[in-house]
N, C-alpha and C. Protein backbone atom coordinates (compact mmCIF):
# COMPACT_ATOMS: atom_id res chain seq x y z
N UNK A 1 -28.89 -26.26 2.36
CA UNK A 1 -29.19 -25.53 3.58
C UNK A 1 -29.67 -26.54 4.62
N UNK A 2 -29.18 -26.36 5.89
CA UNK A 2 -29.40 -27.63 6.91
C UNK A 2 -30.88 -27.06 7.15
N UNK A 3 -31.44 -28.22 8.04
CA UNK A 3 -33.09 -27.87 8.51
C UNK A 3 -32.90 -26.68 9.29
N UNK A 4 -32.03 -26.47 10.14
CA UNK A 4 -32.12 -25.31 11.46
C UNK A 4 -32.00 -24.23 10.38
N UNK A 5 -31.05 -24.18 9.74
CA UNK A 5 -30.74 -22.52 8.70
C UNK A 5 -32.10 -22.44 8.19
N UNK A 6 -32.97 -23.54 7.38
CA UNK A 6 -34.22 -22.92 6.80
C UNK A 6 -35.30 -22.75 7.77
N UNK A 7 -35.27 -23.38 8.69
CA UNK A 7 -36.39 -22.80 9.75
C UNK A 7 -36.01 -21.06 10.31
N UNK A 8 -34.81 -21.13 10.48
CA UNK A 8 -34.43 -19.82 11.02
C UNK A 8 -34.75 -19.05 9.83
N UNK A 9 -34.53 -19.09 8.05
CA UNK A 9 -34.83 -18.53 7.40
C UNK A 9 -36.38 -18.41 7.41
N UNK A 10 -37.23 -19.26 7.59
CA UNK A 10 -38.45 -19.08 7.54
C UNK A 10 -39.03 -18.16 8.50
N UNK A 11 -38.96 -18.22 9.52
CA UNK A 11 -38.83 -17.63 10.89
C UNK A 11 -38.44 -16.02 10.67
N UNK A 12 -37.43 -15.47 9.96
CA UNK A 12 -36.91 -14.20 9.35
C UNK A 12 -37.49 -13.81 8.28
N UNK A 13 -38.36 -14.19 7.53
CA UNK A 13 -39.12 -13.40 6.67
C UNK A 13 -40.52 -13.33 7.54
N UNK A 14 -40.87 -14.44 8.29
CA UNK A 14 -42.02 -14.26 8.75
C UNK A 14 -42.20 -12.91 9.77
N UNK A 15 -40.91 -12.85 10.15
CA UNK A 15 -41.20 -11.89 11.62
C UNK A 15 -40.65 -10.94 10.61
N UNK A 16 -40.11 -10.72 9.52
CA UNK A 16 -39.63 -9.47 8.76
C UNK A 16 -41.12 -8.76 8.03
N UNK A 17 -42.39 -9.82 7.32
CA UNK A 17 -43.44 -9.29 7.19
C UNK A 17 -44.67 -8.56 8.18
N UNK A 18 -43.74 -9.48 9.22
CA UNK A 18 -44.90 -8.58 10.63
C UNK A 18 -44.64 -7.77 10.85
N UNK A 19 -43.32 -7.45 10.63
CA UNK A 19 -42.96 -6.25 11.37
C UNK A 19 -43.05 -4.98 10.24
N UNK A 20 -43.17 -5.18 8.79
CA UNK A 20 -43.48 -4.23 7.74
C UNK A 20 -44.63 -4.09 7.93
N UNK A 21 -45.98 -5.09 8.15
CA UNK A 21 -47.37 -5.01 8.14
C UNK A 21 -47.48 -3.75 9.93
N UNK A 22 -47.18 -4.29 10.90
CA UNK A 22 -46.99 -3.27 11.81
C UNK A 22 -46.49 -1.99 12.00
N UNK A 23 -45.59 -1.44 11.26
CA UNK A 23 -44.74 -0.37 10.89
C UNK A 23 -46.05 0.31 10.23
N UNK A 24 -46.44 -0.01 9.25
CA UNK A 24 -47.39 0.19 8.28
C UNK A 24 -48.71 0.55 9.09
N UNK A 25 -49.27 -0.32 9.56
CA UNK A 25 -50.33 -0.20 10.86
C UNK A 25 -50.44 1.38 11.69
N UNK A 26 -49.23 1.13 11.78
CA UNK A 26 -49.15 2.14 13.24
C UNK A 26 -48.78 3.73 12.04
N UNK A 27 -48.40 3.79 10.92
CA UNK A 27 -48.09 5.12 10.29
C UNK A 27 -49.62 5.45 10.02
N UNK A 28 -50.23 4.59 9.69
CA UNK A 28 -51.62 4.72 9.22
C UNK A 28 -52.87 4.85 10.21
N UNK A 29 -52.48 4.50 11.91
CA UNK A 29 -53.42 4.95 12.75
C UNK A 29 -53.06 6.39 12.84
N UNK A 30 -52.03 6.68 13.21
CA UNK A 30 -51.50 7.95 13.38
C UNK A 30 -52.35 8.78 12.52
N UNK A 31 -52.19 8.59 10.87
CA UNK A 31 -52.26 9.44 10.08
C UNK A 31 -54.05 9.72 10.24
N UNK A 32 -54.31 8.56 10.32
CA UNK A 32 -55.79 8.14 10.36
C UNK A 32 -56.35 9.64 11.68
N UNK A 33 -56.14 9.00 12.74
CA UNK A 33 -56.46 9.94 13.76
C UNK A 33 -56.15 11.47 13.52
N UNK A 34 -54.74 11.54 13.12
CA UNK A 34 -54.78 13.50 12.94
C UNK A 34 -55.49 14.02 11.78
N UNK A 35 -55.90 12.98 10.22
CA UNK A 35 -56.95 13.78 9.95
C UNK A 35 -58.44 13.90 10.40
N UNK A 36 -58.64 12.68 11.19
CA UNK A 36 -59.86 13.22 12.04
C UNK A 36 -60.12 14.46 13.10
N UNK A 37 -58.65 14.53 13.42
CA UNK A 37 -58.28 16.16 14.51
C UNK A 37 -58.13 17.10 13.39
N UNK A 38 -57.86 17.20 12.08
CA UNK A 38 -57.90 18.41 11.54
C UNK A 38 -59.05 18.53 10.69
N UNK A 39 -60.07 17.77 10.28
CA UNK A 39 -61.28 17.61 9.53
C UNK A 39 -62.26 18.64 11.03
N UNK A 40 -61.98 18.09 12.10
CA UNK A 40 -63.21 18.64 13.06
C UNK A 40 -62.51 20.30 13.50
N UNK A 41 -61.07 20.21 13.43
CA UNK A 41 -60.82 22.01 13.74
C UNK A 41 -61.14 22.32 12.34
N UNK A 42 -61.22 22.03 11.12
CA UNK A 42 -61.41 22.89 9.85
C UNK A 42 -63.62 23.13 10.29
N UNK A 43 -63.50 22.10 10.51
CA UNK A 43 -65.02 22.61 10.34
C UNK A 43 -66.03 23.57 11.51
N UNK A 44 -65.01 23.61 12.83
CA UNK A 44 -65.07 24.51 13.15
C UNK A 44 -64.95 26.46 12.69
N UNK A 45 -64.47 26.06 11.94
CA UNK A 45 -63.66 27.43 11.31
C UNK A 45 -64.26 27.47 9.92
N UNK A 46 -65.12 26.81 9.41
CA UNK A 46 -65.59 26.79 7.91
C UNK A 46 -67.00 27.50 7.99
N UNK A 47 -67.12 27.65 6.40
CA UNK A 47 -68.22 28.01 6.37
C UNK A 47 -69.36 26.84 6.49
N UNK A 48 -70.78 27.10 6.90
CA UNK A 48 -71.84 26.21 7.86
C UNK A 48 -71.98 25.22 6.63
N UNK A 49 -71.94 25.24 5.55
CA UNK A 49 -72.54 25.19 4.55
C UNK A 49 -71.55 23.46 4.29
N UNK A 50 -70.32 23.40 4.89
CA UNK A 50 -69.29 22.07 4.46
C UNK A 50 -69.09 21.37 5.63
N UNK A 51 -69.64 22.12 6.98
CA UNK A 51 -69.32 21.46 8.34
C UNK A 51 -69.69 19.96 8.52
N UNK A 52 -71.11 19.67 8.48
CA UNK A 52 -71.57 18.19 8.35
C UNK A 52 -70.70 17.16 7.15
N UNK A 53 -70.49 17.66 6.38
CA UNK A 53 -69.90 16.65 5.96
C UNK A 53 -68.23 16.59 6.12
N UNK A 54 -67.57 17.45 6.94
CA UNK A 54 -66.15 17.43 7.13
C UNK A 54 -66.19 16.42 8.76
N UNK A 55 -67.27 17.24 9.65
CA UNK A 55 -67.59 15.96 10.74
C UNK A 55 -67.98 14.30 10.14
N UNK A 56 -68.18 14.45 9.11
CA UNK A 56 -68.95 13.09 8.88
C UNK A 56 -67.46 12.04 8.48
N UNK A 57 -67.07 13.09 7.61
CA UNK A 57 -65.18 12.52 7.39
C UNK A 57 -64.60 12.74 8.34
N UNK A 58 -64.77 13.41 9.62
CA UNK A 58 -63.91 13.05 10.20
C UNK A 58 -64.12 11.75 11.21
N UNK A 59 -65.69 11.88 10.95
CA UNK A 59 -66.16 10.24 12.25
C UNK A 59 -65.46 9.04 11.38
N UNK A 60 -65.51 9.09 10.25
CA UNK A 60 -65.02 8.04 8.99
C UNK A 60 -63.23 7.74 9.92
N UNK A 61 -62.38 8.97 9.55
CA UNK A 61 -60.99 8.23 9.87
C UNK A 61 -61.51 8.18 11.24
N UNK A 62 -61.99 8.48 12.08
CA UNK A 62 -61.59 7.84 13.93
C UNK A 62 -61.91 6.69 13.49
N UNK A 63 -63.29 5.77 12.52
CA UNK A 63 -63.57 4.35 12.71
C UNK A 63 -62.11 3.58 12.09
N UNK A 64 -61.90 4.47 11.13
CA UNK A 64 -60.70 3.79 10.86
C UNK A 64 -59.48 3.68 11.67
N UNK A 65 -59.32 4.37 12.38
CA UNK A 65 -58.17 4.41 13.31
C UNK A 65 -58.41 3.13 13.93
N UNK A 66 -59.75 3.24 14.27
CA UNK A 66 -60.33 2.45 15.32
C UNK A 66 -60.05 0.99 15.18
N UNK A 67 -60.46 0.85 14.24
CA UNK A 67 -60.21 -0.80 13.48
C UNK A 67 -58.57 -0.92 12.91
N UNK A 68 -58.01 0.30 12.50
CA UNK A 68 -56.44 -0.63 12.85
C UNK A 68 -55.72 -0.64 13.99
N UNK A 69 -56.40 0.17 15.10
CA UNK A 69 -55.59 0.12 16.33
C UNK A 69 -56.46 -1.36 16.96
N UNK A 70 -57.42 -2.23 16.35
CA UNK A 70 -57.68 -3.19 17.26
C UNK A 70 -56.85 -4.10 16.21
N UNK A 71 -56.56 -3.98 14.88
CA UNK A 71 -55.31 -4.88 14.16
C UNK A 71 -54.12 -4.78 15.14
N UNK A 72 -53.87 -3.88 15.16
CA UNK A 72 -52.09 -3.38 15.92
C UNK A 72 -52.30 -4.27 17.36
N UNK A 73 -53.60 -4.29 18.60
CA UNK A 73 -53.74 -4.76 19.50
C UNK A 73 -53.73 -6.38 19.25
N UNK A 74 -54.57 -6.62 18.33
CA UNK A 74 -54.59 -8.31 17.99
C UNK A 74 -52.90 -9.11 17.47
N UNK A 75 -52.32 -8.20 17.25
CA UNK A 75 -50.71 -8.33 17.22
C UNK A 75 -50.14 -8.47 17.92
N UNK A 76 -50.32 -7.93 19.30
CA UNK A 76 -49.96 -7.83 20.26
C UNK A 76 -48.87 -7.00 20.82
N UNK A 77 -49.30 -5.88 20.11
CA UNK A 77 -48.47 -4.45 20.15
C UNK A 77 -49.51 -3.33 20.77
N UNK A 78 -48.64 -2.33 21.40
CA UNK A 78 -49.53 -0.95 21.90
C UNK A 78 -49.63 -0.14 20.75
N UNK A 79 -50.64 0.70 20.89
CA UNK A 79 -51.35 1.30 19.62
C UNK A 79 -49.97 2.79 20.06
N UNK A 80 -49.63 3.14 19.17
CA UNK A 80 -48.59 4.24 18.89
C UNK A 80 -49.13 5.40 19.64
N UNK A 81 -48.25 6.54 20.29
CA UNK A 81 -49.08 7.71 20.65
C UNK A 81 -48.85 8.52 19.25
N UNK A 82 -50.33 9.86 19.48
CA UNK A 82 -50.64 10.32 18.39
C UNK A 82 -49.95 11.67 18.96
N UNK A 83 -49.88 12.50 18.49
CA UNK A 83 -49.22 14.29 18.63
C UNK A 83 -50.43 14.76 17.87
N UNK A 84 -51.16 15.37 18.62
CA UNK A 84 -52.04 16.30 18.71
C UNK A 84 -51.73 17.50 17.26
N UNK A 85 -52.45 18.05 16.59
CA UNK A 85 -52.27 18.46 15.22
C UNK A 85 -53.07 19.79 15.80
N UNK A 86 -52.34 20.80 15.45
CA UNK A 86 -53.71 22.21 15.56
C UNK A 86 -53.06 23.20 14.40
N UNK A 87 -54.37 23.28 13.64
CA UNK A 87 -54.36 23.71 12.63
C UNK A 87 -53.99 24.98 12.21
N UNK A 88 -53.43 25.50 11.27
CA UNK A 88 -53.28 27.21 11.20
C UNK A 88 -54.50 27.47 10.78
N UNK A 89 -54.36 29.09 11.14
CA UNK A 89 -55.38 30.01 10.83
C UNK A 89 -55.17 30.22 9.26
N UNK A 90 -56.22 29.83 8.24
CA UNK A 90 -56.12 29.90 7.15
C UNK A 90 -56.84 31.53 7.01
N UNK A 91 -57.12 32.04 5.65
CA UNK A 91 -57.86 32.93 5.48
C UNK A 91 -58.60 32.59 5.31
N UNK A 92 -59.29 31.84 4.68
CA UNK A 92 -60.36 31.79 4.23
C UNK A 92 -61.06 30.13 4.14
N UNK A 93 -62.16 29.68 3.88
CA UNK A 93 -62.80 28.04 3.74
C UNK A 93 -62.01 27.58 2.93
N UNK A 94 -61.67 27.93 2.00
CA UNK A 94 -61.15 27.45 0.56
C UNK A 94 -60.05 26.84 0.82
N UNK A 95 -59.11 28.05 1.67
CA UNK A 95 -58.19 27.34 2.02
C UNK A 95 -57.82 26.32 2.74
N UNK A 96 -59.18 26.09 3.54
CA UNK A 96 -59.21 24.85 4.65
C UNK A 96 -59.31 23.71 3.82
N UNK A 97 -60.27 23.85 3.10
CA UNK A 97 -60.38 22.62 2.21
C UNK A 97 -59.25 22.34 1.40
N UNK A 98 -58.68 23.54 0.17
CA UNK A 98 -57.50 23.08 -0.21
C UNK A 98 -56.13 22.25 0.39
N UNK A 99 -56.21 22.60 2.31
CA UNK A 99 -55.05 22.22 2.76
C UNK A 99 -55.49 20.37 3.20
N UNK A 100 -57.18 20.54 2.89
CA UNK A 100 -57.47 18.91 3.38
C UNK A 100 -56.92 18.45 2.49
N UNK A 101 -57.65 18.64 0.77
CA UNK A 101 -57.30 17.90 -0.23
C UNK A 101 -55.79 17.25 -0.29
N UNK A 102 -55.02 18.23 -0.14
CA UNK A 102 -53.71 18.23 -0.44
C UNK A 102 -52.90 17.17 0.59
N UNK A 103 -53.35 16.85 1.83
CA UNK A 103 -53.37 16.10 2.99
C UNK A 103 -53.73 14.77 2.10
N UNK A 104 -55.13 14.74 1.98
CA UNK A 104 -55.23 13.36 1.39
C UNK A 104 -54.79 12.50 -0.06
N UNK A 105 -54.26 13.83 -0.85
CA UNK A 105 -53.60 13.21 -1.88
C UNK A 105 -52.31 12.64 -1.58
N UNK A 106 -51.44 13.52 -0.51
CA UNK A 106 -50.32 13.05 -0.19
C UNK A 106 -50.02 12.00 0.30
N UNK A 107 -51.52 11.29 1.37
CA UNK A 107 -51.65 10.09 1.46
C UNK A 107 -52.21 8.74 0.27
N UNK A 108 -52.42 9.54 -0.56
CA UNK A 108 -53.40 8.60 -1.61
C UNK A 108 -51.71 7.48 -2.58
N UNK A 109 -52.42 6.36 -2.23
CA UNK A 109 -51.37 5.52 -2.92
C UNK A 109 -50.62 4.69 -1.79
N UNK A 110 -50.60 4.83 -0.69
CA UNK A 110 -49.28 3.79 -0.59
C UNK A 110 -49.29 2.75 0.00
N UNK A 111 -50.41 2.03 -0.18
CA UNK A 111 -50.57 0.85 -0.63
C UNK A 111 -50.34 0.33 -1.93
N UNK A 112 -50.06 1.05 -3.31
CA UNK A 112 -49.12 0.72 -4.24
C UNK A 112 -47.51 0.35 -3.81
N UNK A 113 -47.02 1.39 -2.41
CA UNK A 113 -45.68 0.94 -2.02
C UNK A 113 -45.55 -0.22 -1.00
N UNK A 114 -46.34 -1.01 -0.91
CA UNK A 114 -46.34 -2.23 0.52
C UNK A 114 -46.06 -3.14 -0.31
N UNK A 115 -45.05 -4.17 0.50
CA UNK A 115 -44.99 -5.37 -0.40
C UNK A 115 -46.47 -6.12 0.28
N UNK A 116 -45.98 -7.21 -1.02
CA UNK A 116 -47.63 -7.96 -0.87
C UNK A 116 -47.98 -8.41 0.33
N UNK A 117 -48.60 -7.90 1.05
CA UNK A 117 -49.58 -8.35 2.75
C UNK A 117 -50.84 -9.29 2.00
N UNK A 118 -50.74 -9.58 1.23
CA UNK A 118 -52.23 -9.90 0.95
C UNK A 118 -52.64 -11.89 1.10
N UNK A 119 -51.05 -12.18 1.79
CA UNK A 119 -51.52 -13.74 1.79
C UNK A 119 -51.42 -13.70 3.54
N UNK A 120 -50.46 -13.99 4.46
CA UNK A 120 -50.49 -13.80 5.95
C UNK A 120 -51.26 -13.17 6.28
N UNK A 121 -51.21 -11.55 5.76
CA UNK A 121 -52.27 -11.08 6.29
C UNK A 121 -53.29 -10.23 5.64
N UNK A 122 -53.79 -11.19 4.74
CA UNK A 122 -55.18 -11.03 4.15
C UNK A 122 -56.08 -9.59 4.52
N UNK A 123 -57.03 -10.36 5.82
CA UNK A 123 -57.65 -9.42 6.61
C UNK A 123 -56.94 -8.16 6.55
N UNK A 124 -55.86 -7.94 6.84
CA UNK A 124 -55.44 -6.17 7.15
C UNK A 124 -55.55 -5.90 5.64
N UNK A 125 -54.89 -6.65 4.71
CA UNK A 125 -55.09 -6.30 3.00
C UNK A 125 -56.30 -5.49 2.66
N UNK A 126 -57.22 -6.33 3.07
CA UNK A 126 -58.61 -5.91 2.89
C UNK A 126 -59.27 -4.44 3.33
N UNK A 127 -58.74 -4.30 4.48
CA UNK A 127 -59.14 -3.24 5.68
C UNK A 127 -58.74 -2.08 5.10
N UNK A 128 -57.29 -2.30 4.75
CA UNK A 128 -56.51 -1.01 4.42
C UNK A 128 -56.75 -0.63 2.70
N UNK A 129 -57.19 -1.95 1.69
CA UNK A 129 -58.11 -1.63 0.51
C UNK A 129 -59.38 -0.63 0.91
N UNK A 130 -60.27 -1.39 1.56
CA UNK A 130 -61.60 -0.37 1.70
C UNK A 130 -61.14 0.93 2.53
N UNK A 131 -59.93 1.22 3.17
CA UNK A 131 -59.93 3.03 3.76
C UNK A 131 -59.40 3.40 2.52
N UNK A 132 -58.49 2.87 1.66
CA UNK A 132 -58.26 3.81 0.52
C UNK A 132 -59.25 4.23 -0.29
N UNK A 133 -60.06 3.08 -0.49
CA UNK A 133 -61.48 3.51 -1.29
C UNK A 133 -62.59 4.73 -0.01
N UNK A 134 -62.49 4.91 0.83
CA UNK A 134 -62.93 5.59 1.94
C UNK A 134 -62.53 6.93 1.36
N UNK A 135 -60.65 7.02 1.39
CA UNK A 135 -59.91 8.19 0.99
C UNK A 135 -60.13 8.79 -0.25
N UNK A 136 -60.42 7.86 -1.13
CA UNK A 136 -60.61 8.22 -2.59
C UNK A 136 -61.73 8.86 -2.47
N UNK A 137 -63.24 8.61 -1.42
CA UNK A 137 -63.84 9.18 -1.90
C UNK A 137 -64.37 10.77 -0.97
N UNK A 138 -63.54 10.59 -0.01
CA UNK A 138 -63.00 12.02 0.64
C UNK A 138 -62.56 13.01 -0.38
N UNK A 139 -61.34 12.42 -1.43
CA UNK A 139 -60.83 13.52 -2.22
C UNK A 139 -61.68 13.91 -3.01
N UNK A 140 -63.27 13.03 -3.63
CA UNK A 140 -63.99 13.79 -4.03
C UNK A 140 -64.83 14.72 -3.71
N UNK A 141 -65.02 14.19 -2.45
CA UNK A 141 -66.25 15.11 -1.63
C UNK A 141 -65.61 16.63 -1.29
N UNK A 142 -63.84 16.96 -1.25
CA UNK A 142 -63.44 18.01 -0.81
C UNK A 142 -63.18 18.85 -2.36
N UNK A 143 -62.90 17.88 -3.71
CA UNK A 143 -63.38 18.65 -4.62
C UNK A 143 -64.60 18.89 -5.10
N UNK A 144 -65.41 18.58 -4.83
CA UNK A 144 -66.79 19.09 -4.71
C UNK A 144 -67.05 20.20 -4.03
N UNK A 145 -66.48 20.39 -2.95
CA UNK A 145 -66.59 21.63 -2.21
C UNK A 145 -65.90 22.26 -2.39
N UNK A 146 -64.42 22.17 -3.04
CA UNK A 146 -63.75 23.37 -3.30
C UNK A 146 -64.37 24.00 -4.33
N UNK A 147 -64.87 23.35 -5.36
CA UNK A 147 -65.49 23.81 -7.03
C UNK A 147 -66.98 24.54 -6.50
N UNK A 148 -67.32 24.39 -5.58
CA UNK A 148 -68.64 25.11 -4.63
C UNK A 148 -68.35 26.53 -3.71
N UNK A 149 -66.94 26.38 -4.11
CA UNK A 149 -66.22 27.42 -2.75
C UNK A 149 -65.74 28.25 -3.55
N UNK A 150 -66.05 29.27 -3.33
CA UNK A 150 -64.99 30.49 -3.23
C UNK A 150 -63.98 31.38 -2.66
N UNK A 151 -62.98 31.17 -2.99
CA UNK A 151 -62.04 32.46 -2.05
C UNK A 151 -62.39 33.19 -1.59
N UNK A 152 -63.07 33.42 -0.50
CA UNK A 152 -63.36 34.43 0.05
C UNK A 152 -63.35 34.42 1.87
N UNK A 153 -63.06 35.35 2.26
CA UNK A 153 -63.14 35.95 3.60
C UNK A 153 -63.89 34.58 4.39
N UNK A 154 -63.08 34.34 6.04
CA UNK A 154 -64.02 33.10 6.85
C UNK A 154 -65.54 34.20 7.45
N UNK A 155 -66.68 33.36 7.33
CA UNK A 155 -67.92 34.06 8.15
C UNK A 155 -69.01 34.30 7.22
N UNK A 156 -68.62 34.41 5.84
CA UNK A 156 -69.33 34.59 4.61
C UNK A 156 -70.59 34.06 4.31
């Protein structure tokens, strides 16, 4: 391979990992931000008893948004627009919570599907390790409250 072909090859994986680590970035502010918009309409609508701590998860993903939209900026990319999320009218708390859980399991894992970010870009490796451990421990705090909750009527 002449020098120009392997620089150009070097050059093509490099800008091929930025651009997976960014792709990645920007699915995960997104996601980040609308469950902070549906954590604060559920706890509007919940019973009093789960509100503080659904606000408390939801201040959790805005910091997180927060800190990968200043990754995405230090890239030198615009932070993605978000689409506004409004929640259905569930019947009941239970169901609010069930529809969180189910939200965050669907996100749980995919950082098992990224190829390895963990040498270029370390730092984001790290960032996006500690929100999963963040997420992991969301899914407990909402089974905790579902196993506290009962099916029953919103206002209870």
């Amino acid at each position: 391979m002449k020098r120009a072909d392997w620089t150009r090859h070097l050059f093509d994986i490099d800008q091929r990992a930025r651009d997976s680590v960014l792709d990645l970035l920007r699915h995960r502010y997104v996601r980040e931000k609308q469950h902070a918009m549906r954590y604060r309409q559920h706890a509007e609508r919940i019973r009093r008893e789960f509100r503080d701590t659904l606000i408390s998860m939801a201040v959790e993903e805005e910091r997180h948004a927060a800190s990968i939209g200043a990754k995405i900026i230090d890239l030198g990319e615009k932070l993605p627009d978000v689409i506004p999320i409004h929640v259905a009218q569930e019947a009941n708390s239970w169901s609010y919570l069930r529809t969180d859980l189910e939200e965050e399991q669907r996100c749980a894992g995919e950082m098992s599907n990224l190829p390895d970010i963990s040498g270029k870009f370390s730092e984001i490796a790290e960032l996006l390790v500690g929100m999963d451990s963040d997420s992991e421990r969301h899914r407990t705090m909402l089974r905790d409250m579902l196993a506290r909750s009962v099916p029953q009527p919103l206002g209870i």
